[in-house]
Protein backbone atom coordinates (compact mmCIF):
# COMPACT_ATOMS: atom_id res chain seq x y z
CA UNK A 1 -7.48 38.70 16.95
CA UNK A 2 -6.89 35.71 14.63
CA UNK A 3 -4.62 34.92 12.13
CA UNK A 4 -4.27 32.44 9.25
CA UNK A 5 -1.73 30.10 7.46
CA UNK A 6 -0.25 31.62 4.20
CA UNK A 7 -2.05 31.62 0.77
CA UNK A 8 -2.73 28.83 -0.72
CA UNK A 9 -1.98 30.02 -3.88
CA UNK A 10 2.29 30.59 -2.79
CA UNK A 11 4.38 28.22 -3.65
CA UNK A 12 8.08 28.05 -1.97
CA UNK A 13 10.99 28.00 -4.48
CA UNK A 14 11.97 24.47 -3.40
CA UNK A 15 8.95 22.32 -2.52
CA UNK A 16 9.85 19.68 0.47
CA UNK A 17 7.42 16.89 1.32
CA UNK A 18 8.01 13.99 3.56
CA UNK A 19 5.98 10.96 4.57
CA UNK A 20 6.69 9.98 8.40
CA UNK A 21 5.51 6.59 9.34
CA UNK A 22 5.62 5.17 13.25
CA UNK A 23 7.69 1.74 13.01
CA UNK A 24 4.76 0.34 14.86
CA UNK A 25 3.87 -2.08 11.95
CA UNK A 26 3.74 -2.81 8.44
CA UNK A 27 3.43 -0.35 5.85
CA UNK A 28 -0.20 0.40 6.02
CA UNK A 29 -2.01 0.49 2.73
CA UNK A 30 -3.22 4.37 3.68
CA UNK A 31 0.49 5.28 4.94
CA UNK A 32 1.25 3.93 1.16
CA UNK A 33 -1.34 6.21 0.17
CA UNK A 34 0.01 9.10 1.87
CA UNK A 35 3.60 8.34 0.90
CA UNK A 36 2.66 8.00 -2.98
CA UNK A 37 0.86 11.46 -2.55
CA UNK A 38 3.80 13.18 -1.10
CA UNK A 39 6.60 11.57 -3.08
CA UNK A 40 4.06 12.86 -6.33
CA UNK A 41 3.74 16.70 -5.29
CA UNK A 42 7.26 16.66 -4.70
CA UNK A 43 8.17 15.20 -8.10
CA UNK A 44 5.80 16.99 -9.61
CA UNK A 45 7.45 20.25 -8.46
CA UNK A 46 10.60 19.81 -8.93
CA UNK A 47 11.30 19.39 -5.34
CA UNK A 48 12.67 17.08 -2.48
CA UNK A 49 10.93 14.07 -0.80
CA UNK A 50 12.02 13.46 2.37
CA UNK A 51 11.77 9.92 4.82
CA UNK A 52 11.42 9.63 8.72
CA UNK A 53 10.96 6.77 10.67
CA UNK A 54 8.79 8.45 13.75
CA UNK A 55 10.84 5.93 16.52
CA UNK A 56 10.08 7.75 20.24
CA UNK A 57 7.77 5.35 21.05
CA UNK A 58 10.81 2.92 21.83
CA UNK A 59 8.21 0.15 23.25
CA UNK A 60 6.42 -0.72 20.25
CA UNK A 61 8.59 0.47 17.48
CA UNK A 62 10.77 -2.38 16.45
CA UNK A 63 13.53 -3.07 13.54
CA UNK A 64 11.38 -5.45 11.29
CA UNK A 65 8.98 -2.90 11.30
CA UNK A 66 11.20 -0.47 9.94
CA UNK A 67 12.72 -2.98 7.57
CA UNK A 68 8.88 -3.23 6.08
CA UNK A 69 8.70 0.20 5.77
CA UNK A 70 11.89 0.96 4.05
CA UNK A 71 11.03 -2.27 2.09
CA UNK A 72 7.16 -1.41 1.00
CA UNK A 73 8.95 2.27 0.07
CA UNK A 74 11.17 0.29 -1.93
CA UNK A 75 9.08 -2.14 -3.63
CA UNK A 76 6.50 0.88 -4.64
CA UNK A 77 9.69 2.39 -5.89
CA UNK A 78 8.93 5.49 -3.84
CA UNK A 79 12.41 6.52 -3.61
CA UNK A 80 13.22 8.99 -1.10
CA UNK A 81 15.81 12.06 -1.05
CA UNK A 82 18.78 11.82 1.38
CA UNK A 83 19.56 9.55 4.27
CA UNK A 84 16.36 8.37 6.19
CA UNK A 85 15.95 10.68 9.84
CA UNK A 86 15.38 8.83 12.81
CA UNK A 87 13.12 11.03 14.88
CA UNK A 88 15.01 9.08 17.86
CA UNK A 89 18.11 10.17 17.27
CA UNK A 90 17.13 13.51 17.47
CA UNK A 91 15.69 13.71 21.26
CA UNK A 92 18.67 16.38 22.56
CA UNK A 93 17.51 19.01 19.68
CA UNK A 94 14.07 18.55 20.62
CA UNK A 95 14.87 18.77 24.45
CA UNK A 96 17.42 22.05 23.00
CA UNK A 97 14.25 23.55 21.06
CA UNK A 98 12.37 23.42 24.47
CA UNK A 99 14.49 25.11 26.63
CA UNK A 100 14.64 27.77 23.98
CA UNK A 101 11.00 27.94 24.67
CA UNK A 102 10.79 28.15 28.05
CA UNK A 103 14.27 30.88 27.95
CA UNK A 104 12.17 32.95 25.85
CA UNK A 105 9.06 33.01 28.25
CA UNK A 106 6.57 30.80 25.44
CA UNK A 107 6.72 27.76 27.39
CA UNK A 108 6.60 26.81 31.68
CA UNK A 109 7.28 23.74 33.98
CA UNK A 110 4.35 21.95 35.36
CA UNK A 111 4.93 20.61 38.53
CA UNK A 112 1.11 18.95 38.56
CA UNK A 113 1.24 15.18 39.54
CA UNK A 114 -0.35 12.51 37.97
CA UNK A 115 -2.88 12.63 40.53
CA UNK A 116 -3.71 16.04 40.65
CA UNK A 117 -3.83 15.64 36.77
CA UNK A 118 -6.49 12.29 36.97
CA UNK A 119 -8.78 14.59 39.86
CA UNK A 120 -8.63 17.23 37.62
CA UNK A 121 -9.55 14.78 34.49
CA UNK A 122 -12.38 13.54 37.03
CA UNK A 123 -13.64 17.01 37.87
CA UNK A 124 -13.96 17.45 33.81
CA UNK A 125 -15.61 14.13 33.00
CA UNK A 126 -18.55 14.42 35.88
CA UNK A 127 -19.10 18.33 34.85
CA UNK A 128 -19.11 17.25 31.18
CA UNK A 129 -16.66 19.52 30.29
CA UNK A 130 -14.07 19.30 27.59
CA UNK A 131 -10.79 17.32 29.04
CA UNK A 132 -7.79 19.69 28.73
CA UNK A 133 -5.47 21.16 31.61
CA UNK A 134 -6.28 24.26 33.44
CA UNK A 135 -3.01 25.92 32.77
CA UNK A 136 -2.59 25.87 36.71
CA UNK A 137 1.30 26.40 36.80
CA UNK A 138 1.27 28.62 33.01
CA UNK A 139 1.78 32.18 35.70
CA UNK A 140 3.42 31.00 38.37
CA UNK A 141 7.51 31.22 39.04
CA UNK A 142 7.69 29.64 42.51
CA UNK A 143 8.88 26.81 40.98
CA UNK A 144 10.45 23.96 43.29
CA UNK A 145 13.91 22.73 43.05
CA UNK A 146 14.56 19.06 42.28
CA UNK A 147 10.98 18.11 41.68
CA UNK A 148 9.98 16.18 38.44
CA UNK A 149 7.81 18.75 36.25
CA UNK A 150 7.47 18.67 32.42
CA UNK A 151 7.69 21.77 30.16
CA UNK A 152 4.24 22.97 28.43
CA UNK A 153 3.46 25.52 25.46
CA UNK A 154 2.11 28.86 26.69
CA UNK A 155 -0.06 28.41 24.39
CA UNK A 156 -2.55 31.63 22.71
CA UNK A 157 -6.12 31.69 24.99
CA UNK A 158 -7.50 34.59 23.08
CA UNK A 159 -8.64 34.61 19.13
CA UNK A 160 -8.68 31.78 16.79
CA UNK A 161 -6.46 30.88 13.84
CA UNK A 162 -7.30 29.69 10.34
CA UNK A 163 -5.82 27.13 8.71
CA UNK A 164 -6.06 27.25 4.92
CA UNK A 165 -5.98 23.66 4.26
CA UNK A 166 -5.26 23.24 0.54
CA UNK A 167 -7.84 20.00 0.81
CA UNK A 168 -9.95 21.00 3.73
CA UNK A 169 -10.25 24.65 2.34
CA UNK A 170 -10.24 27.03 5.41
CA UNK A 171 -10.36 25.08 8.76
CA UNK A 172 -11.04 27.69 12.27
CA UNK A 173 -10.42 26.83 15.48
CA UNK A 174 -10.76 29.24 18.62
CA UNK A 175 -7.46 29.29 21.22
CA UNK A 176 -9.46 28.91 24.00
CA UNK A 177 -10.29 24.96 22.83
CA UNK A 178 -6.65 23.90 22.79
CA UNK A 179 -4.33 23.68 26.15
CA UNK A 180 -1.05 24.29 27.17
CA UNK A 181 0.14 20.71 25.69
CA UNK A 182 3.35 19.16 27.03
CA UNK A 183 6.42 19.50 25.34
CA UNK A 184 8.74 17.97 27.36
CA UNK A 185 7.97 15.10 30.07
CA UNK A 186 9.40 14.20 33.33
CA UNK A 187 11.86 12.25 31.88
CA UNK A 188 13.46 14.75 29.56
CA UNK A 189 12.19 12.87 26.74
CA UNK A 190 10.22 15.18 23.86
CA UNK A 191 6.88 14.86 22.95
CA UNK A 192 5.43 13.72 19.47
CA UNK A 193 4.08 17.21 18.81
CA UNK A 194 7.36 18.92 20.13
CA UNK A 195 9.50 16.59 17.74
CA UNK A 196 6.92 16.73 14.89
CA UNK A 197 7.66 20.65 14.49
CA UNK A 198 11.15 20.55 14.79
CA UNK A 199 11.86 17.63 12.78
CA UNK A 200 10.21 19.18 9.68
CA UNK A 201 11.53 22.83 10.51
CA UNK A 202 15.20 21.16 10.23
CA UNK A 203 14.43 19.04 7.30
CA UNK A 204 13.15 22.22 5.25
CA UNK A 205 9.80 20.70 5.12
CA UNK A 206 7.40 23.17 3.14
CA UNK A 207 4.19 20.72 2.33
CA UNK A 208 2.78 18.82 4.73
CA UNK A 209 0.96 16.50 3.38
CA UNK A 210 -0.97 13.58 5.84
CA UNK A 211 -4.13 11.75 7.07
CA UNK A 212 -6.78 14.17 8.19
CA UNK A 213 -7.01 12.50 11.43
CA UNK A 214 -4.21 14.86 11.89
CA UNK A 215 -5.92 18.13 11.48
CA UNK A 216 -6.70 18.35 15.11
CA UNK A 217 -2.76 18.41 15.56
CA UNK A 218 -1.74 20.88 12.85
CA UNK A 219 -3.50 23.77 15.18
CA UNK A 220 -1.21 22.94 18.13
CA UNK A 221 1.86 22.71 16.05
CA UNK A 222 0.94 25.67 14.27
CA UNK A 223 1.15 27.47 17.78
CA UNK A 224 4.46 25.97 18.43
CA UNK A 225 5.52 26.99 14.93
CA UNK A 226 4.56 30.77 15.92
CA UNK A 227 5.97 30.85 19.06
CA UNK A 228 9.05 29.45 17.60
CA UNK A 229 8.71 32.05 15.11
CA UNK A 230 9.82 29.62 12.29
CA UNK A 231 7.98 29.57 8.83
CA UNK A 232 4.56 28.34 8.36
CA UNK A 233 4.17 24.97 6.79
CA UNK A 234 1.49 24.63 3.62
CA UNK A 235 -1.10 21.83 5.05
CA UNK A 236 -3.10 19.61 2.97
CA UNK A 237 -5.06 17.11 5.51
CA UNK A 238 -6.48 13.97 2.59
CA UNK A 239 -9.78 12.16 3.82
CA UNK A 240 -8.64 8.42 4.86
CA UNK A 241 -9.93 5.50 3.01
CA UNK A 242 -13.25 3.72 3.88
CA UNK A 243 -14.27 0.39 2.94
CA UNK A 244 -16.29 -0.18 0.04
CA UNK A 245 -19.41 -0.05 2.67
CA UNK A 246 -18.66 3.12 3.88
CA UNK A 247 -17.79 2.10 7.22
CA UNK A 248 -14.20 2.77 8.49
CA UNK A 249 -11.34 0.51 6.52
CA UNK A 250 -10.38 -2.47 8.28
CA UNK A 251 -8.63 -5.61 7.34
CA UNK A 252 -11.78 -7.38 5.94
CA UNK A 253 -12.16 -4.21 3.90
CA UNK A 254 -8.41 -4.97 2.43
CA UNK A 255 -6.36 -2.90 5.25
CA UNK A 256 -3.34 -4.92 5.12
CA UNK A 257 0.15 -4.12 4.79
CA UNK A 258 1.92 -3.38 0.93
CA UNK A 259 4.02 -6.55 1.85
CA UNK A 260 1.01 -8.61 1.80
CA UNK A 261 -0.76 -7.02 -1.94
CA UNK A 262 3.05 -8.26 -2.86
CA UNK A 263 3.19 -11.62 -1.21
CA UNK A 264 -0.34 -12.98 -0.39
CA UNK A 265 -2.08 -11.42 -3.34
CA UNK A 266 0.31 -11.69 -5.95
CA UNK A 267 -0.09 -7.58 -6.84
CA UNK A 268 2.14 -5.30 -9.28
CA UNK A 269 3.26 -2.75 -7.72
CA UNK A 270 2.96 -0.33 -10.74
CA UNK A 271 -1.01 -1.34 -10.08
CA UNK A 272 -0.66 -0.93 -6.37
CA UNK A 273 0.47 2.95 -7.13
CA UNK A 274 -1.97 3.44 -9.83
CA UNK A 275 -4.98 2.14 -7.72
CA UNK A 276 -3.72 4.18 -4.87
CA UNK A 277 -4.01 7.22 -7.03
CA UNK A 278 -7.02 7.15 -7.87
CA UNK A 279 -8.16 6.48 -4.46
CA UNK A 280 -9.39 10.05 -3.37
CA UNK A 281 -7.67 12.30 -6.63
CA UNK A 282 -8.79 12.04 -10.03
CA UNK A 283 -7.39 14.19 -13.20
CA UNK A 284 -10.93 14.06 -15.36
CA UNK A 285 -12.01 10.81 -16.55
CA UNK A 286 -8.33 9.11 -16.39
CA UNK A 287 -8.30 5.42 -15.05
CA UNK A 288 -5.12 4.27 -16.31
CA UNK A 289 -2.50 6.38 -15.51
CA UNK A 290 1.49 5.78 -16.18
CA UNK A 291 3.56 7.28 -13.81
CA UNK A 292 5.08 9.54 -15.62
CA UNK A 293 1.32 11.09 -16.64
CA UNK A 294 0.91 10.84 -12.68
CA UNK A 295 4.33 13.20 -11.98
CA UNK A 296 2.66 15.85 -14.41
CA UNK A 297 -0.70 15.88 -13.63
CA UNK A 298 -0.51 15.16 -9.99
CA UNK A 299 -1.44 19.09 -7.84
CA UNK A 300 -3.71 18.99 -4.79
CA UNK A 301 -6.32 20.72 -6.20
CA UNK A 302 -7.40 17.26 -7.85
CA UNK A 303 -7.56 15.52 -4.30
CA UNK A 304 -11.57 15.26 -3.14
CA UNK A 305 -12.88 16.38 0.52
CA UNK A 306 -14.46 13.21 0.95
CA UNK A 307 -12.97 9.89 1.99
CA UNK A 308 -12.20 7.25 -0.77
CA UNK A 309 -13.58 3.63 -0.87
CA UNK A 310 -11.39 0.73 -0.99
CA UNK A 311 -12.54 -1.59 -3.85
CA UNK A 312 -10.78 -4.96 -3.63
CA UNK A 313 -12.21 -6.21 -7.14
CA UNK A 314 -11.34 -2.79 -8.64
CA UNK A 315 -7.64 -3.20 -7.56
CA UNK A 316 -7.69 -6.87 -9.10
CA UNK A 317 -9.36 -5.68 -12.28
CA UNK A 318 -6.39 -2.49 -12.58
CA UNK A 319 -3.57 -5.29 -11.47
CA UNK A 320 -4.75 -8.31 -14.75
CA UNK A 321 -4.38 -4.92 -16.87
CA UNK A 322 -0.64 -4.24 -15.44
CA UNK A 323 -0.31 -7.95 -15.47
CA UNK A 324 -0.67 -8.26 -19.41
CA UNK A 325 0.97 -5.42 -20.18
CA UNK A 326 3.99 -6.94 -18.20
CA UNK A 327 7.12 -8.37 -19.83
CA UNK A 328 7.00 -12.12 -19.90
CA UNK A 329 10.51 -12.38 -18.77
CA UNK A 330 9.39 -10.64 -15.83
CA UNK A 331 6.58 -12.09 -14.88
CA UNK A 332 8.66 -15.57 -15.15
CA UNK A 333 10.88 -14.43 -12.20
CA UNK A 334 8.22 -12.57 -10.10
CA UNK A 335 6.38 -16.62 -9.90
CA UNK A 336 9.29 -18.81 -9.99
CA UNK A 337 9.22 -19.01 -6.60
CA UNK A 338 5.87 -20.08 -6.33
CA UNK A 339 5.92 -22.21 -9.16
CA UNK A 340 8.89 -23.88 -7.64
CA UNK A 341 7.21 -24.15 -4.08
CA UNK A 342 4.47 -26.28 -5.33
CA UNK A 343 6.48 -28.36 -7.99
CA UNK A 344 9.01 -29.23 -4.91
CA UNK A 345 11.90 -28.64 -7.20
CA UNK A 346 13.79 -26.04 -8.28
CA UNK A 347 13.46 -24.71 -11.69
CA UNK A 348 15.96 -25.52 -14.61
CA UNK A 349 16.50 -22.98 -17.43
CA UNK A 350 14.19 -25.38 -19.71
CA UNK A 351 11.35 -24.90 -17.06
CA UNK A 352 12.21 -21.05 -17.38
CA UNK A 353 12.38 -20.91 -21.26
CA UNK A 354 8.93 -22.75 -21.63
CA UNK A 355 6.75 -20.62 -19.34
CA UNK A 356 8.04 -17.73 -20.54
CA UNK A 357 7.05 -19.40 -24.22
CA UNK A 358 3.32 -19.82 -23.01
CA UNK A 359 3.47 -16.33 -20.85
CA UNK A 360 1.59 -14.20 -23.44
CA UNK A 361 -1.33 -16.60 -23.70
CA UNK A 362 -1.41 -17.15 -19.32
CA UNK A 363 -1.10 -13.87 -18.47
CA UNK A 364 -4.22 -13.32 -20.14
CA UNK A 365 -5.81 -15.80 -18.17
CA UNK A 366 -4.78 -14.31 -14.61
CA UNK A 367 -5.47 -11.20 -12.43
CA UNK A 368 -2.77 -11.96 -10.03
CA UNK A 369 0.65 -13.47 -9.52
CA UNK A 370 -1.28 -16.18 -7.28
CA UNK A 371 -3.32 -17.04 -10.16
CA UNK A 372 -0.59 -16.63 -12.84
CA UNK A 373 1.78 -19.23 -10.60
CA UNK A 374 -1.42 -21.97 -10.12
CA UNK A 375 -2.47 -21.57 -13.74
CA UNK A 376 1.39 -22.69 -15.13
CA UNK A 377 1.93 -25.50 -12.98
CA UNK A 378 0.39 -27.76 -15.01
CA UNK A 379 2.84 -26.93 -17.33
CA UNK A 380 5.86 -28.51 -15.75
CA UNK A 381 4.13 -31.20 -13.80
CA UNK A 382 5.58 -35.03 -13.43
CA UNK A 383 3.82 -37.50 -14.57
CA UNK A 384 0.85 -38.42 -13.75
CA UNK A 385 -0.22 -34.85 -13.23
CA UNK A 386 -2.91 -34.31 -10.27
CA UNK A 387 -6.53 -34.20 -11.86
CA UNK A 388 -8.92 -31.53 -9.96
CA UNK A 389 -12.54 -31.60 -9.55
CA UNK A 390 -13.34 -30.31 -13.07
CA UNK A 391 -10.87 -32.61 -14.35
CA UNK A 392 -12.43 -35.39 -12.80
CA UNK A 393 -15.64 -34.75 -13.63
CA UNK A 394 -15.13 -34.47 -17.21
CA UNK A 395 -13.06 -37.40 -17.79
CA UNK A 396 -16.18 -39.66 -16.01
CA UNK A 397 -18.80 -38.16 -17.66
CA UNK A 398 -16.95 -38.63 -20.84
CA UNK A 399 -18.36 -41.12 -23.83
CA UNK A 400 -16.32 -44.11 -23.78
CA UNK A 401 -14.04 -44.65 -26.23
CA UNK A 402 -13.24 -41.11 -27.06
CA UNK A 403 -10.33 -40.59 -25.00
CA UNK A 404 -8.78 -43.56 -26.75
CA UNK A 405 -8.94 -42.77 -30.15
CA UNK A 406 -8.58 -39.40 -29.96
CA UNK A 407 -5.26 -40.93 -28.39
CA UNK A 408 -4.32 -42.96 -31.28
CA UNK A 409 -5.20 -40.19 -34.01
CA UNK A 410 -2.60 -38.01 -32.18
CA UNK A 411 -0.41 -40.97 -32.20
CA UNK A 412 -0.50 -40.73 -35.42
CA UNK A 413 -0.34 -37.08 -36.53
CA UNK A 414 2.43 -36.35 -38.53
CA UNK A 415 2.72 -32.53 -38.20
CA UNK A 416 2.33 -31.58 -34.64
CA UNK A 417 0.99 -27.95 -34.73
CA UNK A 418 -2.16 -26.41 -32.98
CA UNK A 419 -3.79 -26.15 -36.54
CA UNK A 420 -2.85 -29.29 -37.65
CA UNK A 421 -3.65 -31.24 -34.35
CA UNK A 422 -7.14 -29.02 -34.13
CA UNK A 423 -7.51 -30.51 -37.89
CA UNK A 424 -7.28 -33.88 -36.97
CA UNK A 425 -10.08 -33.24 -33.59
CA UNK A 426 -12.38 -31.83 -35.79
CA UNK A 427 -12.15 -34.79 -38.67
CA UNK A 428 -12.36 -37.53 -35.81
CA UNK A 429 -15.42 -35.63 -34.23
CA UNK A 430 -16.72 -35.27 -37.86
CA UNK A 431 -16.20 -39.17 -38.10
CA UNK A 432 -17.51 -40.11 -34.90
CA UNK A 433 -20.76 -38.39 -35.25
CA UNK A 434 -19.99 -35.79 -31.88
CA UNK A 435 -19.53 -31.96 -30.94
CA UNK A 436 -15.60 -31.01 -31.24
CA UNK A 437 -16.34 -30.39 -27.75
CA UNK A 438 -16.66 -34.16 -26.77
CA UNK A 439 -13.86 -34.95 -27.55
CA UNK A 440 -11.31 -31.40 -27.06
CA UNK A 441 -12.83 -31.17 -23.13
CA UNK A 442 -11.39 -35.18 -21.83
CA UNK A 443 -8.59 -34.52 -24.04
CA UNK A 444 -7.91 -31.19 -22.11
CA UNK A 445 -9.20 -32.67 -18.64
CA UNK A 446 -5.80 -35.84 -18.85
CA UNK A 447 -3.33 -33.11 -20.50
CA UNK A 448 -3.74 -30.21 -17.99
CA UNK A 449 -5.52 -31.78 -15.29
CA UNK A 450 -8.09 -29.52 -15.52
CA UNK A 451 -11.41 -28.08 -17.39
CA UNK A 452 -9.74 -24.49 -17.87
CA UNK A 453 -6.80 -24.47 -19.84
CA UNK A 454 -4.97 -22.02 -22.46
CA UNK A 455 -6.17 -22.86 -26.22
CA UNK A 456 -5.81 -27.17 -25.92
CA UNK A 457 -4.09 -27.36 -29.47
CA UNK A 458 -1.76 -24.88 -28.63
CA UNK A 459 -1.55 -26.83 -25.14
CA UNK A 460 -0.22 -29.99 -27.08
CA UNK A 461 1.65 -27.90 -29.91
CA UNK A 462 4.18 -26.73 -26.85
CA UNK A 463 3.71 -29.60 -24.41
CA UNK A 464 5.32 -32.14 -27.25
CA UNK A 465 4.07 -35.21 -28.86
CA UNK A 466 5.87 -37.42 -26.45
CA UNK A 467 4.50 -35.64 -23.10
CA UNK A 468 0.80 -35.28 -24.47
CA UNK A 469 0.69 -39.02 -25.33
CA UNK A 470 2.14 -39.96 -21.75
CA UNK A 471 0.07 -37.81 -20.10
CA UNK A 472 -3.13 -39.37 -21.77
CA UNK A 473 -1.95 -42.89 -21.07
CA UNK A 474 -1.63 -42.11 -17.43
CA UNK A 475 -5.22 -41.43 -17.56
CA UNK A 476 -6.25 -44.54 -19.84
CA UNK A 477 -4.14 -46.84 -16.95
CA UNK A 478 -6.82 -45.62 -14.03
């Protein structure tokens, strides 16, 4: 006999997703992933998204981990439906939920010991057989008084069930290959797979939506589900996320935490999502996609069987798109702090005004935040401003002379504008017998302490007669 999920073609009056992270960590980049895919099918019906922090395992889950979780949600403006569930919290209806179980005759109490269980394990392992308990207490009803014992499914042994995975397509596994797993342990306390069911059976959960390193557990929570008799759950089980070499993602691959595309990597988060989204689900030949575009297009039916590769340069392409498209105001206070940090001062409402002034010109010049923040600085700098390599090199291998009367035409330029001032570079190169270039790259090298820079003339047009002609001098006086 075998029996299969329900067609994948229903669809519940009220969809119900929810994304349940372990506080173990930070907010993995495929947990994001996972999150953006549920909070999507749920928007995109209509429906609820729900949160739950997975706490049980009290010895590793810890509060700054679920303050990075709450605040990657937050940042990627995943917003959730309701009050968060703390799986925790919840440990006397799990231990409730088993007793029903084991009442009802579709669950026992194992009194095997640790010891009998490792021989057993042993036995297995030397006869290279698959590891799962013999079901050695699942008939028996002598059962001792005041001995520790844990509850276990009475799980199906005969037949196989079907899972029609809305990603995986139909997924069969014979009953005889999974085991009487524990519900309950020793200690009273519930197992993940016991909690697992009945959290999402009490939070209405209709769609579940995960990793499909969890496929192996959907067919044991399916049999709880049926012995429960509670209604069957829609899967969809999405491929992880390689690294761009195929091989399994890591942290040299980009497997870091959302706080760290935020912080260390100076990422939008409207890129974050979009980049996400296109990791492993595609709608046609659509690259950039908005989010509203995502909450009508997004179904499952556009999410691929095989696993995604994590492109680092890809992601920093998408984020200088989202970057220029950003309001300059915007980006101003997302690097303030950075800008701030390496000028050793805070920033004044002048500072403010004038890199928001040359934001549409540097955000063109930038893929990140990082970038955007190292790119202004020179901007706002005290006299004398640092020189770097470039800078350097240009200003020694420059032709004598040049530097100072390009100094002394500016000196005395009457109208300071970028055409105006570029005028007056091109009539003294024109004069002097040189490229424009001979004279614009020194003249760029002691204003912005560099050989990359924004247009120069527009440079000196906004950095002011009086600071360009300082800034030169400090580099004359060397």
């Amino acid at each position: 006999m075998s029996a299969s999920t329900p067609a994948t073609g229903t669809t519940p009056a009220r969809v119900v997703t929810r994304f349940a992270p372990s506080p173990t960590g930070f907010l993995h980049i495929g947990g994001a992933r996972t999150a953006l895919f549920n909070w999507l099918f749920a928007r995109h019906h209509g429906g609820d998204f729900k949160l739950r922090i997975e706490d049980t395992d009290r010895a590793r889950s810890t509060d700054a981990a679920i303050a990075a979780i709450l605040d990657g949600m937050t940042w990627l403006d995943l917003n959730w439906d309701g009050d968060v569930v703390y799986q925790f919290s919840r440990a006397a209806r799990h231990a409730e939920v088993a007793h029903q179980l084991l009442e009802r005759g579709h669950a026992y109490r194992c009194y095997a010991t640790p010891e009998e269980l490792a021989a057993l394990r042993e036995e297995q392992r030397a006869a290279k057989q698959p590891m799962r308990y013999d079901g050695r207490w699942r008939d028996r009803t002598d059962w001792p008084t005041d001995q520790p014992h844990v509850i276990r499914l009475k799980a199906p042994r005969e037949g196989s069930v079907t899972i029609e995975d809305r990603v995986q397509g139909p997924v069969t596994v014979n009953n005889a290959e999974l085991d009487d797993f524990v519900l309950l342990r020793s200690d009273g306390t519930p197992t993940y797979m016991l909690a697992v069911v009945v959290d999402d059976f009490d939070m209405g959960v209709t769609h579940v939506i995960r990793g499909d390193d969890h496929l192996n557990n959907a067919f044991r929570q399916l049999a709880l589900i049926r012995a429960l008799g509670w209604p069957e759950p829609v899967y969809a089980h999405i491929p992880l996320i390689h690294g761009a070499d195929g091989a399994k993602l890591s942290k040299r691959h980009g497997a870091l935490g959302v706080d760290a595309y935020r912080d260390e990597l100076g990422m939008l988060p409207e890129a974050v999502e979009n980049y996400l989204l296109r990791l492993g689900w595609g709608h046609g030949d659509a690259e950039i996609i908005s989010r509203a575009e995502a909450i009508a297009w997004f179904d499952l039916d556009g999410v691929g069987r095989s696993p995604s590769r994590f492109d680092m340069k890809k992601l920093e392409n998408l984020n200088g798109h989202y970057l220029r498209a950003a309001d300059d105001a915007r980006l101003v206070a997302l690097i303030a702090a950075d800008v701030a940090a390496a000028l050793g001062r805070e920033l004044g409402d002048a500072d403010r005004v004038l890199l928001q002034r040359t934001m549409p010109e540097m955000k063109k010049r930038a893929n990140n935040l990082k970038d955007l923040a190292a790119g202004s600085l020179f901007w706002l700098r005290n006299r004398p401003i640092p020189m770097d390599d470039s800078a350097l090199k240009l200003l020694a291998s420059a032709t004598p002379g040049l530097l100072d009367g390009a100094r002394n035409r500016l000196a005395a330029q009457e109208e300071w504008t970028a055409a105006a001032l570029e005028q007056a570079a091109r009539a003294m190169a024109e004069g002097e017998g040189v490229k424009l270039g001979q004279i614009a790259q020194p003249l760029r090298a002691a204003v912005t302490g560099s050989a990359q820079s924004p247009g120069l003339f527009e440079v000196l047009e906004v950095l002011g007669r009086d600071e360009v002609l300082g800034r030169i001098d400090d580099v004359l006086a060397r």
